[in-house]
PDB file of N, CA and C in Angstrom:
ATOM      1  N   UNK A   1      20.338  10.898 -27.673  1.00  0.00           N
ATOM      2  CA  UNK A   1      21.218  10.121 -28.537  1.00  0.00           C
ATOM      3  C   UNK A   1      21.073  10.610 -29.981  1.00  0.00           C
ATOM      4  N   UNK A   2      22.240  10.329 -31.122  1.00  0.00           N
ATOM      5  CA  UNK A   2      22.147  11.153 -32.083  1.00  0.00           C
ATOM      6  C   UNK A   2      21.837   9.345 -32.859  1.00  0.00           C
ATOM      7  N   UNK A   3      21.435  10.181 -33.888  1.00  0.00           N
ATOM      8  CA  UNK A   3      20.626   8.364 -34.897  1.00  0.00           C
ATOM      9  C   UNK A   3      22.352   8.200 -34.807  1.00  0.00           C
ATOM     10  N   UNK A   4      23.170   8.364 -34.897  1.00  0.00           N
ATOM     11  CA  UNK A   4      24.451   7.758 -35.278  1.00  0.00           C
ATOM     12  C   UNK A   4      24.433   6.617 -33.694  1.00  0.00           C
ATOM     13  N   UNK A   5      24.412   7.021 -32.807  1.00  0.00           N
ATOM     14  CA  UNK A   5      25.119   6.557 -31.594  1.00  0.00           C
ATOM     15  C   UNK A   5      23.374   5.304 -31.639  1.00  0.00           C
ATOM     16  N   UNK A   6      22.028   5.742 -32.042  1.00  0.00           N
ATOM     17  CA  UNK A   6      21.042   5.114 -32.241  1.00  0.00           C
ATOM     18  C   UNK A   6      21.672   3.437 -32.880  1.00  0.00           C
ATOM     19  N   UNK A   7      22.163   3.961 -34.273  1.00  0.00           N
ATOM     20  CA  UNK A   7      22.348   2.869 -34.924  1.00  0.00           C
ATOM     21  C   UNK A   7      23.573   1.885 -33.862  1.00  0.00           C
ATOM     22  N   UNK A   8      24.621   2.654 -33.869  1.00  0.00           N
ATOM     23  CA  UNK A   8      25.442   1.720 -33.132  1.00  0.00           C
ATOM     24  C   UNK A   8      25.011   0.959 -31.919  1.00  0.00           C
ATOM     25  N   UNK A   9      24.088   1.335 -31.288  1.00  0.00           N
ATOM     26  CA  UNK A   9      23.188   0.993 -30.421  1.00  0.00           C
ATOM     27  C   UNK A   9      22.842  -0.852 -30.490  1.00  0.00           C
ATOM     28  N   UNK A  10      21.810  -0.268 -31.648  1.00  0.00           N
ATOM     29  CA  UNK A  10      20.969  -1.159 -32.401  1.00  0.00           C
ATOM     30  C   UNK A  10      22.231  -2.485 -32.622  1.00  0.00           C
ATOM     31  N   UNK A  11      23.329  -2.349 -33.682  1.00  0.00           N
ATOM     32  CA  UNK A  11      24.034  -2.969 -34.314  1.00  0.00           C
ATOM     33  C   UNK A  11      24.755  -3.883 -32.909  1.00  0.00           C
ATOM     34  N   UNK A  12      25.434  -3.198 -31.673  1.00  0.00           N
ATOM     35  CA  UNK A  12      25.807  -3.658 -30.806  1.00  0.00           C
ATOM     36  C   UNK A  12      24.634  -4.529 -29.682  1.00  0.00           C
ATOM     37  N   UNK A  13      23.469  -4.584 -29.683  1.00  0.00           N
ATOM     38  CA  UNK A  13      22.479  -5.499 -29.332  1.00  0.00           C
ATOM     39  C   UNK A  13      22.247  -6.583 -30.144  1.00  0.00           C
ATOM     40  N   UNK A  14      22.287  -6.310 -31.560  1.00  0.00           N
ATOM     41  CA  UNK A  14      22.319  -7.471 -32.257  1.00  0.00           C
ATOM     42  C   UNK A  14      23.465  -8.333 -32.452  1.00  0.00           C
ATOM     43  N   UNK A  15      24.716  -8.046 -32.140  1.00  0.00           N
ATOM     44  CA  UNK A  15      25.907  -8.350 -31.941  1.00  0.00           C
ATOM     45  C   UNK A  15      25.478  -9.480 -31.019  1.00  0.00           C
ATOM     46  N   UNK A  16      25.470  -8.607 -29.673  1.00  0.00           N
ATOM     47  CA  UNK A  16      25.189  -9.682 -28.246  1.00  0.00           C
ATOM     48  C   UNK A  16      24.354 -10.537 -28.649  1.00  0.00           C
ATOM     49  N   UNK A  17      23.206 -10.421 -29.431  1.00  0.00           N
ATOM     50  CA  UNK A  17      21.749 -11.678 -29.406  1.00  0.00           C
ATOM     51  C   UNK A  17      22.382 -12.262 -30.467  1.00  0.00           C
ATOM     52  N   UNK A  18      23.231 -12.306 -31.265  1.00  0.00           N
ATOM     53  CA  UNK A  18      23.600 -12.873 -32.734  1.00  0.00           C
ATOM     54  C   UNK A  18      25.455 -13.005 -32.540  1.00  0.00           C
ATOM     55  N   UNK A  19      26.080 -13.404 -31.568  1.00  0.00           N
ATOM     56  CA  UNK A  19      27.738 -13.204 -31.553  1.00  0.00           C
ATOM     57  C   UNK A  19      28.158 -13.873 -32.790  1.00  0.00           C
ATOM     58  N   UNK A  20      27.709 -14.656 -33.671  1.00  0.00           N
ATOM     59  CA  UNK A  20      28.547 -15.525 -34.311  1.00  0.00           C
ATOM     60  C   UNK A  20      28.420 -15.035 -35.770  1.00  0.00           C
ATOM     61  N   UNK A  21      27.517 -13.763 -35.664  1.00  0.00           N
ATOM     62  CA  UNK A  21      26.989 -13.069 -37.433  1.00  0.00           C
ATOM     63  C   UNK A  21      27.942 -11.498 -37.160  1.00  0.00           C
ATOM     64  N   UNK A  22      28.490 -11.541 -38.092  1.00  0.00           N
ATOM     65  CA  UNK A  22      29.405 -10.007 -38.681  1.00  0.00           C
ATOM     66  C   UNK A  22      28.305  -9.126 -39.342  1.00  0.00           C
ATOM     67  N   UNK A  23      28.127  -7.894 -38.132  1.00  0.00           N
ATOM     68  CA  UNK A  23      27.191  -6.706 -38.100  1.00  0.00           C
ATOM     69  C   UNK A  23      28.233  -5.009 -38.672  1.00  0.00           C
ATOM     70  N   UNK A  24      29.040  -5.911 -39.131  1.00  0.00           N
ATOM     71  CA  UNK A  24      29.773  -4.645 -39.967  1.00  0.00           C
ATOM     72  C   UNK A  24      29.356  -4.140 -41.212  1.00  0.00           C
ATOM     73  N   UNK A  25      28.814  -5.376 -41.866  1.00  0.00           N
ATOM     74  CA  UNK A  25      28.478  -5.076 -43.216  1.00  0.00           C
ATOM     75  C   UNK A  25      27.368  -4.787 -43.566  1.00  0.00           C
ATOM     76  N   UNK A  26      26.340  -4.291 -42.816  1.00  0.00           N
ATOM     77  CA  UNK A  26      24.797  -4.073 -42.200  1.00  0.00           C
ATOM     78  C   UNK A  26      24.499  -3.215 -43.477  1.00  0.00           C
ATOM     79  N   UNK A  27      23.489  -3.577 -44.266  1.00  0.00           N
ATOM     80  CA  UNK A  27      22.933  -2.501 -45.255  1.00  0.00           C
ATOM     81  C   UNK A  27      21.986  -1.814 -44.575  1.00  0.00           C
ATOM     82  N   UNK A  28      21.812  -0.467 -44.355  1.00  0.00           N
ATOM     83  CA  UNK A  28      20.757   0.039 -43.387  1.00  0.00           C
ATOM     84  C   UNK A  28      19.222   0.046 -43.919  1.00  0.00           C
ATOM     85  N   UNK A  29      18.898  -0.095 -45.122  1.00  0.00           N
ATOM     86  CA  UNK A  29      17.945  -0.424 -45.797  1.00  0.00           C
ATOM     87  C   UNK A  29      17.492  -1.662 -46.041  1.00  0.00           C
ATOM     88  N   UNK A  30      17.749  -2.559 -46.108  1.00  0.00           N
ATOM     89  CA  UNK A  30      17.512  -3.796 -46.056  1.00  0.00           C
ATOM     90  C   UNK A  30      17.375  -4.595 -44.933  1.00  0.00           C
ATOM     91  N   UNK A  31      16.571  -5.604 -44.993  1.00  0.00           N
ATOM     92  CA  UNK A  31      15.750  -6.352 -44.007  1.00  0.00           C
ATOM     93  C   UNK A  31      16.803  -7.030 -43.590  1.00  0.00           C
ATOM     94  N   UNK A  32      16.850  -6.924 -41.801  1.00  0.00           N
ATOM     95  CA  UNK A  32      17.741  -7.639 -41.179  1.00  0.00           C
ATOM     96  C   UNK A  32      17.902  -8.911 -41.101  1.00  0.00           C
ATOM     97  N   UNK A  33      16.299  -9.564 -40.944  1.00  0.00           N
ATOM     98  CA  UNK A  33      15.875 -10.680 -41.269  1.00  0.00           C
ATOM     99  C   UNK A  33      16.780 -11.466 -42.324  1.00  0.00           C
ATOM    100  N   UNK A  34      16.840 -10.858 -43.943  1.00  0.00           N
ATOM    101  CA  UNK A  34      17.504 -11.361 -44.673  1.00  0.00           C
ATOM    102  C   UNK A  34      19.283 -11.326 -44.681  1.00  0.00           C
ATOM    103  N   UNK A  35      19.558 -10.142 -43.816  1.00  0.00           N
ATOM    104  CA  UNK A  35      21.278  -9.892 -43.716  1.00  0.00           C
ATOM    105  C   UNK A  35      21.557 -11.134 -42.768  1.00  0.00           C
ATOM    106  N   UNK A  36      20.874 -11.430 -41.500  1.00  0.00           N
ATOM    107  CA  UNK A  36      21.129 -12.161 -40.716  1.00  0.00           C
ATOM    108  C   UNK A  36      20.100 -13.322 -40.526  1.00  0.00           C
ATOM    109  N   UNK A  37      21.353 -14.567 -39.502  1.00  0.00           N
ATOM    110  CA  UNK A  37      20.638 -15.539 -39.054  1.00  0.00           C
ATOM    111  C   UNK A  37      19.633 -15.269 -38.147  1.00  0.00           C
ATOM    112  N   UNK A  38      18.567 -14.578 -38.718  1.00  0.00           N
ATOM    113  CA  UNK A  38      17.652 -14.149 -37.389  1.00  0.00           C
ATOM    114  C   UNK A  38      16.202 -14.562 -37.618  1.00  0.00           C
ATOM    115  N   UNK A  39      15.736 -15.229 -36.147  1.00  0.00           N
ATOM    116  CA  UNK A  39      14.446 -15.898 -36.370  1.00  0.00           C
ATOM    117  C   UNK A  39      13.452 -15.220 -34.959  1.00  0.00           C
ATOM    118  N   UNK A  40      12.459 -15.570 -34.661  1.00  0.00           N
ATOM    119  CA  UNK A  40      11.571 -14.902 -34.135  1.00  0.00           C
ATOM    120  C   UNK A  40      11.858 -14.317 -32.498  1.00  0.00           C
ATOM    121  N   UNK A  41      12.704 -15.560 -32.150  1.00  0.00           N
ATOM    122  CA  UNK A  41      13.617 -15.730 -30.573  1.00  0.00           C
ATOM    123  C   UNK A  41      14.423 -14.780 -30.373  1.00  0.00           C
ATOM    124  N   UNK A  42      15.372 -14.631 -31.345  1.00  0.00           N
ATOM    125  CA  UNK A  42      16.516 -13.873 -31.872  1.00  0.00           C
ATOM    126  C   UNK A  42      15.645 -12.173 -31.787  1.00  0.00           C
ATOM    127  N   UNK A  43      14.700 -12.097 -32.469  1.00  0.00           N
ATOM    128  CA  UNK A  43      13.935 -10.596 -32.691  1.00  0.00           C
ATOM    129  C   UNK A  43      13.344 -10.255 -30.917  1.00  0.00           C
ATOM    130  N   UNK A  44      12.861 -10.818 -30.434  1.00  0.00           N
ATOM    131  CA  UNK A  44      12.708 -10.543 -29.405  1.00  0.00           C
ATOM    132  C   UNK A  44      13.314 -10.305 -28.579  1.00  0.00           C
ATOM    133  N   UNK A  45      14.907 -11.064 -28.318  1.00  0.00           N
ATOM    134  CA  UNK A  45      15.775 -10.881 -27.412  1.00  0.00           C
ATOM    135  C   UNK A  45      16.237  -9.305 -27.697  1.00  0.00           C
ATOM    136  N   UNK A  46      16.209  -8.844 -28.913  1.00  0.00           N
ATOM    137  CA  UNK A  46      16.646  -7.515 -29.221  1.00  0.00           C
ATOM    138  C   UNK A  46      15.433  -6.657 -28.917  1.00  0.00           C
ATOM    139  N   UNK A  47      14.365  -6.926 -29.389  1.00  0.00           N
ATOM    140  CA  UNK A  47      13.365  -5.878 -28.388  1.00  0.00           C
ATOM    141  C   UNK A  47      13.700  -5.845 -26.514  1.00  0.00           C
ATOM    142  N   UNK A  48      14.104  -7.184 -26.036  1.00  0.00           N
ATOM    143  CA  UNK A  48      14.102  -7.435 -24.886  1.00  0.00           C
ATOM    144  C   UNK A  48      15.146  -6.457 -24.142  1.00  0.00           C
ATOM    145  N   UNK A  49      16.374  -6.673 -25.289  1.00  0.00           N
ATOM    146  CA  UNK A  49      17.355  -5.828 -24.849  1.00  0.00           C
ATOM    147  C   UNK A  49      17.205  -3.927 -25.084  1.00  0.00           C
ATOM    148  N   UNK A  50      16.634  -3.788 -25.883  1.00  0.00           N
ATOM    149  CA  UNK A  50      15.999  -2.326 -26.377  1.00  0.00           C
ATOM    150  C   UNK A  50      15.499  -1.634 -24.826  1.00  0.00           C
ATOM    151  N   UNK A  51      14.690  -2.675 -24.337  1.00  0.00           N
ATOM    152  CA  UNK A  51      13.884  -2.729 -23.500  1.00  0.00           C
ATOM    153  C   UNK A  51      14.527  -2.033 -21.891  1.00  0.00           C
ATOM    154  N   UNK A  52      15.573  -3.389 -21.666  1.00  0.00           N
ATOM    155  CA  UNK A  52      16.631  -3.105 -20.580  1.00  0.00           C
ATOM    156  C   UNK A  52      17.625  -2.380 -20.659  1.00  0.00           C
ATOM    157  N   UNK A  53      18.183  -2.128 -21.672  1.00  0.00           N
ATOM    158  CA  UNK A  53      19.260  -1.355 -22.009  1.00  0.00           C
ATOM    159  C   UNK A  53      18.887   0.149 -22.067  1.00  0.00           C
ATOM    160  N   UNK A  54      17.807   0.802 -22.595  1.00  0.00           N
ATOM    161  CA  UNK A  54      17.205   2.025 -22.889  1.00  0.00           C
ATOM    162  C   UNK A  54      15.922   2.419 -22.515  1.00  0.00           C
ATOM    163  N   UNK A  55      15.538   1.222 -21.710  1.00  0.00           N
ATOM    164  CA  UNK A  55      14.012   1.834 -21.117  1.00  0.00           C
ATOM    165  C   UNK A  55      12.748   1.534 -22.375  1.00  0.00           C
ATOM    166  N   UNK A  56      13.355   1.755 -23.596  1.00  0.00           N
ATOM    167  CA  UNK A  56      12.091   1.423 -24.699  1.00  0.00           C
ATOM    168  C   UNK A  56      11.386   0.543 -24.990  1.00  0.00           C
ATOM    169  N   UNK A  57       9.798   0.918 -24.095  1.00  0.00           N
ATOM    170  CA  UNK A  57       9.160  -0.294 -24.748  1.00  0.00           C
ATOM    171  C   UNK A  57       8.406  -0.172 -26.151  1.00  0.00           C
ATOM    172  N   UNK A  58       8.718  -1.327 -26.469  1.00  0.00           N
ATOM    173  CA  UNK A  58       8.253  -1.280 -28.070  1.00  0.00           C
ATOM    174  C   UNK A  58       6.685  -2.568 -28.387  1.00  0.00           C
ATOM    175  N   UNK A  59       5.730  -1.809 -28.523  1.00  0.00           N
ATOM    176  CA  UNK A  59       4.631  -2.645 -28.298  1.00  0.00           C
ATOM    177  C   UNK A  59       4.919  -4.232 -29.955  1.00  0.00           C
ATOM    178  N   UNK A  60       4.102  -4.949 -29.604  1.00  0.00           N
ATOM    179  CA  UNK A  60       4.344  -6.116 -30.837  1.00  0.00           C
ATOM    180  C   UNK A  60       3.833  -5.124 -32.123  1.00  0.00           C
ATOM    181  N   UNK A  61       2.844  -4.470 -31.934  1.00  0.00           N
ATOM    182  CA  UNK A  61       2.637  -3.927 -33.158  1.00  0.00           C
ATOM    183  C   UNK A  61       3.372  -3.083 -33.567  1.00  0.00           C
ATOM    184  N   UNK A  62       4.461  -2.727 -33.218  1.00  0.00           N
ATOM    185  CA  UNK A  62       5.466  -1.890 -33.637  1.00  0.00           C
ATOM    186  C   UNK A  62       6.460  -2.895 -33.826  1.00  0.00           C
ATOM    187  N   UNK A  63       6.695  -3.788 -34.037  1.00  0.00           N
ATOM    188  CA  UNK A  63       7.586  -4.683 -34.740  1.00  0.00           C
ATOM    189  C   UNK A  63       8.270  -4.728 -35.762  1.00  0.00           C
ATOM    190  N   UNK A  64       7.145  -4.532 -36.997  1.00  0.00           N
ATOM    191  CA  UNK A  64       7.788  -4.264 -38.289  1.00  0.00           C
ATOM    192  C   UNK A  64       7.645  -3.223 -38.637  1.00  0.00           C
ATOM    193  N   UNK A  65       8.434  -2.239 -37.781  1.00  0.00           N
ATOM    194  CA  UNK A  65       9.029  -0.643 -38.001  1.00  0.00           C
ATOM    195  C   UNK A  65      10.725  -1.132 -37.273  1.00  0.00           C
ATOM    196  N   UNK A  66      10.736  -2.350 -36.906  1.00  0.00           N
ATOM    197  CA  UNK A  66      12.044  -2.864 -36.787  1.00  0.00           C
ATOM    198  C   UNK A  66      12.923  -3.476 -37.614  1.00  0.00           C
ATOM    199  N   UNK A  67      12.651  -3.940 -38.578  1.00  0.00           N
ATOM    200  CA  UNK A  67      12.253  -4.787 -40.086  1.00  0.00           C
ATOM    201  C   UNK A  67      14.175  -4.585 -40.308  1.00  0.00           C
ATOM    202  N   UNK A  68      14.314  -3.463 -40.675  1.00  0.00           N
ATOM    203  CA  UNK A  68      15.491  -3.100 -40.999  1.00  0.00           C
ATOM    204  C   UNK A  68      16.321  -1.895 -39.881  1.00  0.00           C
ATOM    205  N   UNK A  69      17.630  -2.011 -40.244  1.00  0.00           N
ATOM    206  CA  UNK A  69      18.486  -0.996 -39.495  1.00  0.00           C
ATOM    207  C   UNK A  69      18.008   0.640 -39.835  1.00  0.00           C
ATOM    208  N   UNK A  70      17.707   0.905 -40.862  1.00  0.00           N
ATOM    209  CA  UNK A  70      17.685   2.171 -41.145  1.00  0.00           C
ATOM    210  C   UNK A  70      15.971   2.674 -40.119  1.00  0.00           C
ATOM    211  N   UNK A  71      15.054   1.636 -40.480  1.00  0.00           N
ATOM    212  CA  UNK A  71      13.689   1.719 -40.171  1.00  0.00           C
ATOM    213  C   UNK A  71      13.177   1.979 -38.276  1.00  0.00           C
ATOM    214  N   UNK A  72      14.220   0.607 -37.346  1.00  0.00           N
ATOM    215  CA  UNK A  72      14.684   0.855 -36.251  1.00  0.00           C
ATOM    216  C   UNK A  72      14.893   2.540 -35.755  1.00  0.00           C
ATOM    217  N   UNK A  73      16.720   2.551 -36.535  1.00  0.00           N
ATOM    218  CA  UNK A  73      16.706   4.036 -36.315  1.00  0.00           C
ATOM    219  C   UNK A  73      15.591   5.207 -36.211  1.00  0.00           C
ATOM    220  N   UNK A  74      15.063   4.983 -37.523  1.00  0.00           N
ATOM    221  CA  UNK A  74      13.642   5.931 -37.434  1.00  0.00           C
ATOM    222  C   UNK A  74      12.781   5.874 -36.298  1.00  0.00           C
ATOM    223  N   UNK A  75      12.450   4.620 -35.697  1.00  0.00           N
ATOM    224  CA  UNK A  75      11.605   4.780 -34.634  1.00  0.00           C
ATOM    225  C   UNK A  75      11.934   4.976 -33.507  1.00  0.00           C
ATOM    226  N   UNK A  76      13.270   4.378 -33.169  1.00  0.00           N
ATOM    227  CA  UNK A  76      14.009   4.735 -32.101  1.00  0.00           C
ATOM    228  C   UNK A  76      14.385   6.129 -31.669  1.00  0.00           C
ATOM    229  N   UNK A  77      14.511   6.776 -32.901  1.00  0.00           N
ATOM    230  CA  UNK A  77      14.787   8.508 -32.615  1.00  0.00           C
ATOM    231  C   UNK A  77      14.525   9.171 -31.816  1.00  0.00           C
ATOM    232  N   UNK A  78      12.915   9.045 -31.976  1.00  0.00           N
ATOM    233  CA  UNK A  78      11.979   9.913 -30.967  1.00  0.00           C
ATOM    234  C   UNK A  78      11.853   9.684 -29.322  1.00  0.00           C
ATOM    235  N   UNK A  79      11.819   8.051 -28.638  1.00  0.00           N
ATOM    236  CA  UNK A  79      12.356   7.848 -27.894  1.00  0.00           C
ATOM    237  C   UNK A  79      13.577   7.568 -27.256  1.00  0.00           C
ATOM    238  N   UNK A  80      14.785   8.010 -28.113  1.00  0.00           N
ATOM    239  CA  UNK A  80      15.708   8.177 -26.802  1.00  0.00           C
ATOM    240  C   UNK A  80      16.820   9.193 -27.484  1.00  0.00           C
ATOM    241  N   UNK A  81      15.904   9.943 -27.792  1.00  0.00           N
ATOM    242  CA  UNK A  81      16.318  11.706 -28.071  1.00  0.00           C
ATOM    243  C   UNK A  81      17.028  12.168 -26.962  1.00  0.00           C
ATOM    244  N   UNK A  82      16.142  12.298 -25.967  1.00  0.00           N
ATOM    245  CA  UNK A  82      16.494  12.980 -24.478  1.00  0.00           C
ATOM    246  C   UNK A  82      17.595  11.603 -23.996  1.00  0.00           C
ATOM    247  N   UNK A  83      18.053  10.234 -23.918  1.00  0.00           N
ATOM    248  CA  UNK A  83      18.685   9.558 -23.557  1.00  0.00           C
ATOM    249  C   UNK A  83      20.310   9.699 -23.875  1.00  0.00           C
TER     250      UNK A  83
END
């Protein structure tokens, strides 16, 4: 996957766990936390979906390398390069 198709990825999981928040206007640097209505339930369902959707497991301590869209991307890269 190219970080482009990465991010859209990302943005379209948070879509599904969040339907009622507009993921168009996503600053990729900034904390998602603060762009969106998102609380601890909400963060997990998107690891959850990371999870089922792409095979990636993402341990808890890799959490806040999820923090933001741009940061995600970064970690996501490396595992689903070959995807």
């Amino acid at each position: 996957m190219t970080r482009e198709e990465i991010k859209q990825a990302v943005i379209d999981i948070i879509s599904e766990v969040l339907p009622d928040d507009d993921c168009s206007q996503l600053e990729p640097e900034k904390d998602l936390r603060e762009q969106l209505d998102l609380d601890s339930m909400d963060f997990l369902d998107i690891v959850m979906e990371l999870r089922k959707q792409y095979g990636v497991e993402v341990p808890e301590e890799d959490y806040p390398q999820l923090a933001s869209l741009q940061s995600s991307v970064d970690y996501l890269e490396p595992k689903l390069k070959d995807k």
